[in-house]
Protein backbone atom coordinates (compact mmCIF):
# COMPACT_ATOMS: atom_id res chain seq x y z
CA UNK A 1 -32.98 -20.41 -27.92
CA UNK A 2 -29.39 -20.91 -28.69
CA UNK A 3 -26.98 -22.14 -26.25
CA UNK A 4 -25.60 -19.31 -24.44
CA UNK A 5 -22.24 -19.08 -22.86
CA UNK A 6 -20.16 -16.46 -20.55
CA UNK A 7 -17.08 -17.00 -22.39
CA UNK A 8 -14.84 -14.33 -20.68
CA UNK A 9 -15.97 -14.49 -17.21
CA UNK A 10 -15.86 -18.70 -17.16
CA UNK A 11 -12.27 -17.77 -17.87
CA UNK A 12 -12.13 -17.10 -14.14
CA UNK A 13 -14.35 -19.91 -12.98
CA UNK A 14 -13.00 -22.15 -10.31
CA UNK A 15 -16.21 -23.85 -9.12
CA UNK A 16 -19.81 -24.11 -9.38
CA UNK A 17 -22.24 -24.50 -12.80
CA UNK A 18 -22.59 -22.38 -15.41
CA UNK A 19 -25.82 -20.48 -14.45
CA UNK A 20 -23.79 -20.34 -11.10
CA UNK A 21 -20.67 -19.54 -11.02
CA UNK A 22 -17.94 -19.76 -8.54
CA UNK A 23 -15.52 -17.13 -9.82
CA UNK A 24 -12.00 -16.36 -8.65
CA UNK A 25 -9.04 -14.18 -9.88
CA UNK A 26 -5.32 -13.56 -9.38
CA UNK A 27 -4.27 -10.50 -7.46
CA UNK A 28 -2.51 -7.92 -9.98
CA UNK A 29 1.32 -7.95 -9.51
CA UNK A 30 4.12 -6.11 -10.10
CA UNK A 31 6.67 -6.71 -12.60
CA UNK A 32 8.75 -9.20 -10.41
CA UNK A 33 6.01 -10.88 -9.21
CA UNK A 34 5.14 -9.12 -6.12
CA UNK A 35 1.60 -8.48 -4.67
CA UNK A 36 0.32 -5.57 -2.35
CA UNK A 37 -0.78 -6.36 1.24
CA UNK A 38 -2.50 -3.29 3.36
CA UNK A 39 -2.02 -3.82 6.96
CA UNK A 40 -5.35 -3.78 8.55
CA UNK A 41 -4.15 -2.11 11.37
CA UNK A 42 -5.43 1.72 10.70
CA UNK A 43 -2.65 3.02 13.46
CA UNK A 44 -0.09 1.13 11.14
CA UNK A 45 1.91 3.57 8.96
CA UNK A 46 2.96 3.19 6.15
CA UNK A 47 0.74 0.00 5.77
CA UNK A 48 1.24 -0.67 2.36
CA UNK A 49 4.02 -3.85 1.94
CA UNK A 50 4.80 -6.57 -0.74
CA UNK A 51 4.86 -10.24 -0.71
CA UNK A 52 6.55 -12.23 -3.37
CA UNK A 53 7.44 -15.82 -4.03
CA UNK A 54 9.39 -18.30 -2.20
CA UNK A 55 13.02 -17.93 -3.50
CA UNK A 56 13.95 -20.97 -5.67
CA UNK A 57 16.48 -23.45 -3.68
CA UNK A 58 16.27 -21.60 -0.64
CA UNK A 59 17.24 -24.00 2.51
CA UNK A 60 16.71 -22.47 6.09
CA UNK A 61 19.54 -21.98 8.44
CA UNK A 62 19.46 -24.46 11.42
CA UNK A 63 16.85 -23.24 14.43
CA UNK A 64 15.28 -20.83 12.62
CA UNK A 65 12.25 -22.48 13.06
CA UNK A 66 12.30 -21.53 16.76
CA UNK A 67 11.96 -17.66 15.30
CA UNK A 68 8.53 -18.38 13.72
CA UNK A 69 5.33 -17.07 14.50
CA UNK A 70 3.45 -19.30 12.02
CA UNK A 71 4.56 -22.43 9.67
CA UNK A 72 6.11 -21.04 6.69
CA UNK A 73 3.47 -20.17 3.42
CA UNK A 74 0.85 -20.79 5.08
CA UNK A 75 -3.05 -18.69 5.88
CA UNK A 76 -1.68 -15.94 8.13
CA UNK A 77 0.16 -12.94 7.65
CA UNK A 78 2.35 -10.27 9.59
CA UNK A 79 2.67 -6.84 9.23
CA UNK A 80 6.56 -6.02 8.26
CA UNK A 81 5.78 -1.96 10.10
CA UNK A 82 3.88 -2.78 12.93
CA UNK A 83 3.84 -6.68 13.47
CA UNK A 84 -0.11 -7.03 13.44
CA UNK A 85 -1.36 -10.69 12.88
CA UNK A 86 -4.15 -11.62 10.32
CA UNK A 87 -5.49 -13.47 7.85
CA UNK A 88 -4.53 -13.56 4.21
CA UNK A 89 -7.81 -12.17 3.61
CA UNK A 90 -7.38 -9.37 5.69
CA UNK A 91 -4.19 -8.22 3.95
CA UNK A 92 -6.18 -7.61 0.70
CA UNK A 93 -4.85 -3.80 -0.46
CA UNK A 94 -8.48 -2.18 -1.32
CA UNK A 95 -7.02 -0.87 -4.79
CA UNK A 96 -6.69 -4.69 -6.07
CA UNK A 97 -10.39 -5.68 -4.69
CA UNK A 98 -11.53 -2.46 -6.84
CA UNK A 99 -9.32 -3.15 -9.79
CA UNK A 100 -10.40 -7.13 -9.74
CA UNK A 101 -14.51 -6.10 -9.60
CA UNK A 102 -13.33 -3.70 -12.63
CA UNK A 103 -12.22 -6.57 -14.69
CA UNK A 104 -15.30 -8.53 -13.84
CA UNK A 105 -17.45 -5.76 -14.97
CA UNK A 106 -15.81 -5.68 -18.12
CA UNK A 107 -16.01 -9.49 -18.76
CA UNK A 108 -19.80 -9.23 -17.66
CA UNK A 109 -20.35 -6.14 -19.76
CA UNK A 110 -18.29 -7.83 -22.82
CA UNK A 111 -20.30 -11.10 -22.63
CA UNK A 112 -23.57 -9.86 -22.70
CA UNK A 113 -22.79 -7.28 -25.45
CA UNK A 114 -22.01 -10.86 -27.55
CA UNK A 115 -24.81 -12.65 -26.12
CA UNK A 116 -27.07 -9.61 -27.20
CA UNK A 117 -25.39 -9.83 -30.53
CA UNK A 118 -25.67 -13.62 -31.09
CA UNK A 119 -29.25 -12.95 -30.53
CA UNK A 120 -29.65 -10.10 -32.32
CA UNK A 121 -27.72 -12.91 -35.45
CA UNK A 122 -30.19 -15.08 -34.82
CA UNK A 123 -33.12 -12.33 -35.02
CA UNK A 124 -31.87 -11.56 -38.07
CA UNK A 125 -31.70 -14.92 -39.85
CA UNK A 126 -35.14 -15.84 -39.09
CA UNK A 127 -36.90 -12.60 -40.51
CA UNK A 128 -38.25 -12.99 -43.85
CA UNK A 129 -36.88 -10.76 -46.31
CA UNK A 130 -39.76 -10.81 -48.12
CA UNK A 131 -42.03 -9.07 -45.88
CA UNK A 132 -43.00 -5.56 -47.04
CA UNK A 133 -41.68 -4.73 -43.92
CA UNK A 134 -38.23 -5.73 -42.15
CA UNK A 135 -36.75 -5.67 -38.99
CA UNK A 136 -32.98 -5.78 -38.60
CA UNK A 137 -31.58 -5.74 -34.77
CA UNK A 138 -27.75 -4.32 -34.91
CA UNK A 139 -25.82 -4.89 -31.75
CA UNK A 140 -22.34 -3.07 -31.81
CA UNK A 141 -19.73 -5.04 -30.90
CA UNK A 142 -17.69 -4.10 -27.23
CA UNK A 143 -14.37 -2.90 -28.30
CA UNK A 144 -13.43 -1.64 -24.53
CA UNK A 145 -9.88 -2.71 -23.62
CA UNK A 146 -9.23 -4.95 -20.97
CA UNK A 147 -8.69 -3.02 -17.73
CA UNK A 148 -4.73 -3.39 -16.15
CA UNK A 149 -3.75 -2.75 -13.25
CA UNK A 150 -0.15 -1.75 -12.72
CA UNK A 151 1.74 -2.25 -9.60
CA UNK A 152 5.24 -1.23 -9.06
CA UNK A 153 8.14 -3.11 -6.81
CA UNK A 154 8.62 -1.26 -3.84
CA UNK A 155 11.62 0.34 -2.89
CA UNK A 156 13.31 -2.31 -0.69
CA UNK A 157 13.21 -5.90 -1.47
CA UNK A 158 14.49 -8.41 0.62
CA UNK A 159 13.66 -12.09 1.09
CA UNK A 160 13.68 -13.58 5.01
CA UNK A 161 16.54 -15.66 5.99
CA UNK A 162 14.13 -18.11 8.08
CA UNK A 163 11.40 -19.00 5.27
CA UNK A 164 12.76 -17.73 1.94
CA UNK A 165 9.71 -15.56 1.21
CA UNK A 166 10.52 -12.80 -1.28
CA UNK A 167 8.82 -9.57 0.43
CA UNK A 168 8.86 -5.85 -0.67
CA UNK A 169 8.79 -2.55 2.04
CA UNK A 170 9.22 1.03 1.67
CA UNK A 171 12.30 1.14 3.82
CA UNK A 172 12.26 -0.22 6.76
CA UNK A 173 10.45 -3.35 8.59
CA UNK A 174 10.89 -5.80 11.86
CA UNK A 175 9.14 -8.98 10.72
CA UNK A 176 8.48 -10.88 7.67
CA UNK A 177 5.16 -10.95 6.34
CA UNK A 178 5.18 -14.43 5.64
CA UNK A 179 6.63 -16.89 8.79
CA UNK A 180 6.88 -13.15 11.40
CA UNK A 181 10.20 -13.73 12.20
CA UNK A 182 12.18 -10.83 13.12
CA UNK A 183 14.10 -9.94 10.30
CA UNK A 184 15.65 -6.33 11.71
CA UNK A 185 19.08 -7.86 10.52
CA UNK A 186 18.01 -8.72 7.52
CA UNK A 187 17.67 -5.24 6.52
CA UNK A 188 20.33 -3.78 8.47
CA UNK A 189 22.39 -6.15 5.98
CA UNK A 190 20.90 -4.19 3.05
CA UNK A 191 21.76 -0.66 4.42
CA UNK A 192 25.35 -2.22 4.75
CA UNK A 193 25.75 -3.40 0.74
CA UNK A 194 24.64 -0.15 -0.14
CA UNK A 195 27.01 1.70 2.28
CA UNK A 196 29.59 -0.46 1.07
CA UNK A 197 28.70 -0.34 -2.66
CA UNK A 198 29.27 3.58 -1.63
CA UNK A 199 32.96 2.83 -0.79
CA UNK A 200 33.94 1.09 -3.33
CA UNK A 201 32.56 3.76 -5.43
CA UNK A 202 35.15 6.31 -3.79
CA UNK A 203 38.21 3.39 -3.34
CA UNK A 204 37.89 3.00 -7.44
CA UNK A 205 37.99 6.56 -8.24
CA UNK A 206 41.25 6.82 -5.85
CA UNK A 207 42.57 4.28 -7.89
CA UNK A 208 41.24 5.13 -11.42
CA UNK A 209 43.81 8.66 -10.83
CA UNK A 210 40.94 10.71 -11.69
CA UNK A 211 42.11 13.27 -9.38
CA UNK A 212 39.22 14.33 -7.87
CA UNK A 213 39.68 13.66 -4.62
CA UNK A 214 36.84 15.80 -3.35
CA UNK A 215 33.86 13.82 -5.02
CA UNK A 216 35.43 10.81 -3.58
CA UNK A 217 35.88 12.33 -0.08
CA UNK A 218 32.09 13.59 -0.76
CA UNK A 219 31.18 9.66 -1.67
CA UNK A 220 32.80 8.70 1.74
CA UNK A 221 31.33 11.43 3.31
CA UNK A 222 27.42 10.62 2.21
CA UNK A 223 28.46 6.65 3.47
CA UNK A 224 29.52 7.88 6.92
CA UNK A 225 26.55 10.20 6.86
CA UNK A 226 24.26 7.01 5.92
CA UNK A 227 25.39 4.73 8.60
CA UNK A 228 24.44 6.91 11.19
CA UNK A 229 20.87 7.40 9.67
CA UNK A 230 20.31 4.01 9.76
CA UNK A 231 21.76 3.03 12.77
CA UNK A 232 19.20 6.23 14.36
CA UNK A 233 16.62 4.75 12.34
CA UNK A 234 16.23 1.12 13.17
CA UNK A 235 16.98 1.71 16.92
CA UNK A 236 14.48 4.54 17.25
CA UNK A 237 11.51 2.12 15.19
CA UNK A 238 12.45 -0.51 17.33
CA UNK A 239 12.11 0.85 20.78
CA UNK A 240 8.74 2.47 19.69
CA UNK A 241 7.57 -1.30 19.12
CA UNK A 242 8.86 -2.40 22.09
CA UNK A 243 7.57 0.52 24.21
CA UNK A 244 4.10 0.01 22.51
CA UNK A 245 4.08 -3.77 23.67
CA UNK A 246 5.73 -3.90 26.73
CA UNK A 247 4.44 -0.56 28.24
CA UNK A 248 1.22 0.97 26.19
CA UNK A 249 0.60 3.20 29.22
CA UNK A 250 3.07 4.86 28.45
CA UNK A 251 3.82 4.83 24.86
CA UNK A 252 2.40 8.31 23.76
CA UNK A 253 4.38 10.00 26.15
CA UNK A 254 7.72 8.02 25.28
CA UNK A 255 7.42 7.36 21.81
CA UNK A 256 6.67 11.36 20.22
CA UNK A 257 8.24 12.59 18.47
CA UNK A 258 9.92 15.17 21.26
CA UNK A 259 10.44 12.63 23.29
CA UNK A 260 12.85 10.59 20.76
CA UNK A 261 14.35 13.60 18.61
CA UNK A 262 17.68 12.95 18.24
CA UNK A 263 18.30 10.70 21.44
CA UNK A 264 19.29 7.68 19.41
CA UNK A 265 22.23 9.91 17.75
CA UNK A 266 23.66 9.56 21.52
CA UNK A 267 24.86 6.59 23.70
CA UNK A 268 24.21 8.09 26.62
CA UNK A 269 20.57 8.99 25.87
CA UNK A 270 19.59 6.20 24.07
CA UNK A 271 20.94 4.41 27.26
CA UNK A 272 18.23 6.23 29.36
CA UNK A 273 15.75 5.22 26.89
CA UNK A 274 16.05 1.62 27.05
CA UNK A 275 16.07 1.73 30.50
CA UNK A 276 12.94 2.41 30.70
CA UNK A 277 12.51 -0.99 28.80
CA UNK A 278 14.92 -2.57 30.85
CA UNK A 279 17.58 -3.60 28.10
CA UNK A 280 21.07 -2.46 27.28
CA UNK A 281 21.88 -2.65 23.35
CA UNK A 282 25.05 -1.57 24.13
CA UNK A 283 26.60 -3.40 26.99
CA UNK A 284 27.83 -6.50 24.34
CA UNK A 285 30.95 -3.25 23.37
CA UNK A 286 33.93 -2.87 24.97
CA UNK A 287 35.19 0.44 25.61
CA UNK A 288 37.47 0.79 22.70
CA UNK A 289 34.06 0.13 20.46
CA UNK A 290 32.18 2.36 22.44
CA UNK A 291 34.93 5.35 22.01
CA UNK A 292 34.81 4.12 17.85
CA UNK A 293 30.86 4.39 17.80
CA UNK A 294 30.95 8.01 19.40
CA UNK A 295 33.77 9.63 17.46
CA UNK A 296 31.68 8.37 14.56
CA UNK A 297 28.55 9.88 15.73
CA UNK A 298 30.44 13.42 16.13
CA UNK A 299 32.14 13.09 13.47
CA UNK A 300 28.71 12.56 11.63
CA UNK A 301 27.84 15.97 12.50
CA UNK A 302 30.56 17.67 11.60
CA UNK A 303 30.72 16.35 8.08
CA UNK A 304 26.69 16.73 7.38
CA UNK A 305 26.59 20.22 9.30
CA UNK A 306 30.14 21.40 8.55
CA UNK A 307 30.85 20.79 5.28
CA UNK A 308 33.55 18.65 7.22
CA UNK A 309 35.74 21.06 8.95
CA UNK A 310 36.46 20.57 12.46
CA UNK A 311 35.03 22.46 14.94
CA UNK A 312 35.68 23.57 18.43
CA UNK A 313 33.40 20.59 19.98
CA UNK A 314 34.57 17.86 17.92
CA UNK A 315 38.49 18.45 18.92
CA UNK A 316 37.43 18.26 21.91
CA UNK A 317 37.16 14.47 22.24
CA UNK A 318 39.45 14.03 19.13
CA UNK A 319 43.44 15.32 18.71
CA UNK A 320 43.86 14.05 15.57
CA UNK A 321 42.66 17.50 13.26
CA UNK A 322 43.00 21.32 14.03
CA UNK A 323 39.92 22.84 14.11
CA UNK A 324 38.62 24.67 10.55
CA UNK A 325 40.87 21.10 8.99
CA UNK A 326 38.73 18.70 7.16
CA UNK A 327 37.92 15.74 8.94
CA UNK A 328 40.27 12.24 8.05
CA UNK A 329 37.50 9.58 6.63
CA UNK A 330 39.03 6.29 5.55
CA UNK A 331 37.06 3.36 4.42
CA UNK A 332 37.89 0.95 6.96
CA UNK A 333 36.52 3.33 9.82
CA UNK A 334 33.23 3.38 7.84
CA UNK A 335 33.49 -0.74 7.67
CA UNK A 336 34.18 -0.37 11.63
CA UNK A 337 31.77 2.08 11.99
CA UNK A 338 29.08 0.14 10.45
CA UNK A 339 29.99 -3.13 11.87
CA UNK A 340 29.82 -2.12 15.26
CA UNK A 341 26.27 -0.48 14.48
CA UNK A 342 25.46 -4.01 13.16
CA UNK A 343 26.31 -5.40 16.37
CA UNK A 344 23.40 -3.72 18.30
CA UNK A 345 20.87 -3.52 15.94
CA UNK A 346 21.37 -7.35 16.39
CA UNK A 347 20.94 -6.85 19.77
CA UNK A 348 17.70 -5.47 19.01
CA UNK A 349 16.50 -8.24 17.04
CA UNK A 350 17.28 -10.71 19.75
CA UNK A 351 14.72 -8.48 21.93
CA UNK A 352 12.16 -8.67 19.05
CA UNK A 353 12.60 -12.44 19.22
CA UNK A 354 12.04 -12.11 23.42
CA UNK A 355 8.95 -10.08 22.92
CA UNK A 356 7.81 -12.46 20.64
CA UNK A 357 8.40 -15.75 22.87
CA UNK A 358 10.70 -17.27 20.50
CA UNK A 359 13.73 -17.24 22.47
């Protein structure tokens, strides 16, 4: 009996003999390198993340280790959405398990097509030809491709300014999957490039003399528009962590969606919210910021519900345009405007970092 082998699954052998096999296999990845993690959490949403490598040359900040729920690329892994702690294992995205036990079926079924065929060679040599009658055993050869799977990068990637771990979200997350330090900042700094790639956009066409002034009012405009959606955003996914750790009694009532509709587009309401938690995000501005931030936010409405004419409520608290005149949007507000925004979702994080124990 010839000396059989398993050629294509030993390709994936890490351990064990040959009649035994200890088999194991790479997760598929994207085209940068990133793998899918599932969050095992099933209230999670949208549970689906990314984790990459560890950026080349990347050297941590002083204290940061003080931020860190676990050494750095190590067994252990945090949910970016909802900041659930597991094991690698339990991160495994079901898609990869299924497309990993597809390729294994098709190295099994490939190698015992051409074990069945090396037989079937052998068969063949040994039958006389002679013989009034012949046998001839005809194995056909597997021509099935190779199974792929395909992953794409998410939308958002970002790497963690504590570890250096490359990670991948939809759009928005509080930790890092990879040490669970709270990395709210970290995208917050994203949502500013892109708001300030925005302005530049408009500042070059004022100085390219294209004149069209509207499209690069309308570039400002979707910027201004953009900070406040974040700045709603990250303050509105934040509390709803906070309210789900600190008070779970009462987090179905506090965190609907009624509840929060459009109370983080207000100083004054969101105030009221976080009361509840006991924090302030907003007592580190001044009054001059604070008069900035809510200009901005009224201003915000006018130019996404208005099509940027002043109305009767924004003059109000503003002298500077008539009403039915288009509102004045310069890029240095929007810097301002953003900046200040930064300042509390920093605020945030350091409460992230409280709940955590790490401060």
């Amino acid at each position: 009996m010839p000396d059989f082998r398993l050629r294509n699954l030993e390709r994936y052998r890490t351990g064990g003999s040959r009649d035994r096999m200890e088999l194991s296999m790479p997760l598929p990845k994207s085209a940068s390198g990133m793998v899918n993690q599932h969050c095992p959490n099933e209230d999670c949403a949208p549970r689906v993340f990314q984790l990459g490598d560890v950026v080349e040359g990347f050297s941590p900040p002083d204290n940061t280790d003080t931020y860190y729920r676990r050494e750095p690329h190590t067994n252990g892994v945090t949910c970016p959405y909802c900041g659930h702690d597991d094991d690698d294992q339990e991160f495994i995205h079901p898609e990869d398990i299924k497309a990993i036990e597809k390729e294994l079926f098709w190295a099994a079924k490939k190698d015992i097509r051409d074990i069945l065929g090396e037989m079937a060679s052998d068969f063949n040599r040994k039958t006389s030809r002679n013989d009034l009658f012949s046998i001839n055993l005809d194995v056909s050869p597997d021509r099935s491709p190779r199974p792929v799977a395909y992953r794409r990068d998410l939308l958002r990637g970002l790497t963690c300014n504590c570890c250096g771990r490359a990670y991948g979200v939809y759009a928005i997350g509080l930790f890092c999957p990879d040490c669970g330090s709270p990395n709210l900042a970290v995208h917050f700094s994203r949502e500013l490039e892109l708001i300030n790639r925005q302005i530049d956009m408009a500042e070059q066409m004022k100085r390219d003399d294209t004149n069209d002034e509207e499209l690069a009012y309308r570039l400002l405009g979707n910027a201004h528009e953009d900070v406040l959606t974040a700045f709603e955003t990250y303050q509105k996914t934040t509390y709803r962590y906070l309210v789900h750790k600190r008070i779970p009694e009462q987090a179905e009532a506090l965190c609907n969606k009624k509840a929060t509709a459009n109370r983080f587009q207000n100083i004054e309401k969101s105030r009221k919210l976080y009361a509840g938690l006991g924090i302030d995000p907003f007592e580190a501005l001044d009054e001059d910021d604070l008069k900035f931030l809510r200009l901005n936010i009224e201003k915000r409405h006018v130019i996404g519900h208005n099509l940027s004419m002043a109305d009767e409520s924004y003059i109000k608290n503003n002298q500077s345009e008539l009403e039915g005149e288009t509102v004045h949007l310069m890029g240095e507000d929007i810097h301002r405007f953003v900046g200040i925004s930064a300042m509390i979702v920093r605020r945030l994080e350091v409460e992230l970092r409280i709940q955590d124990g790490c401060q």
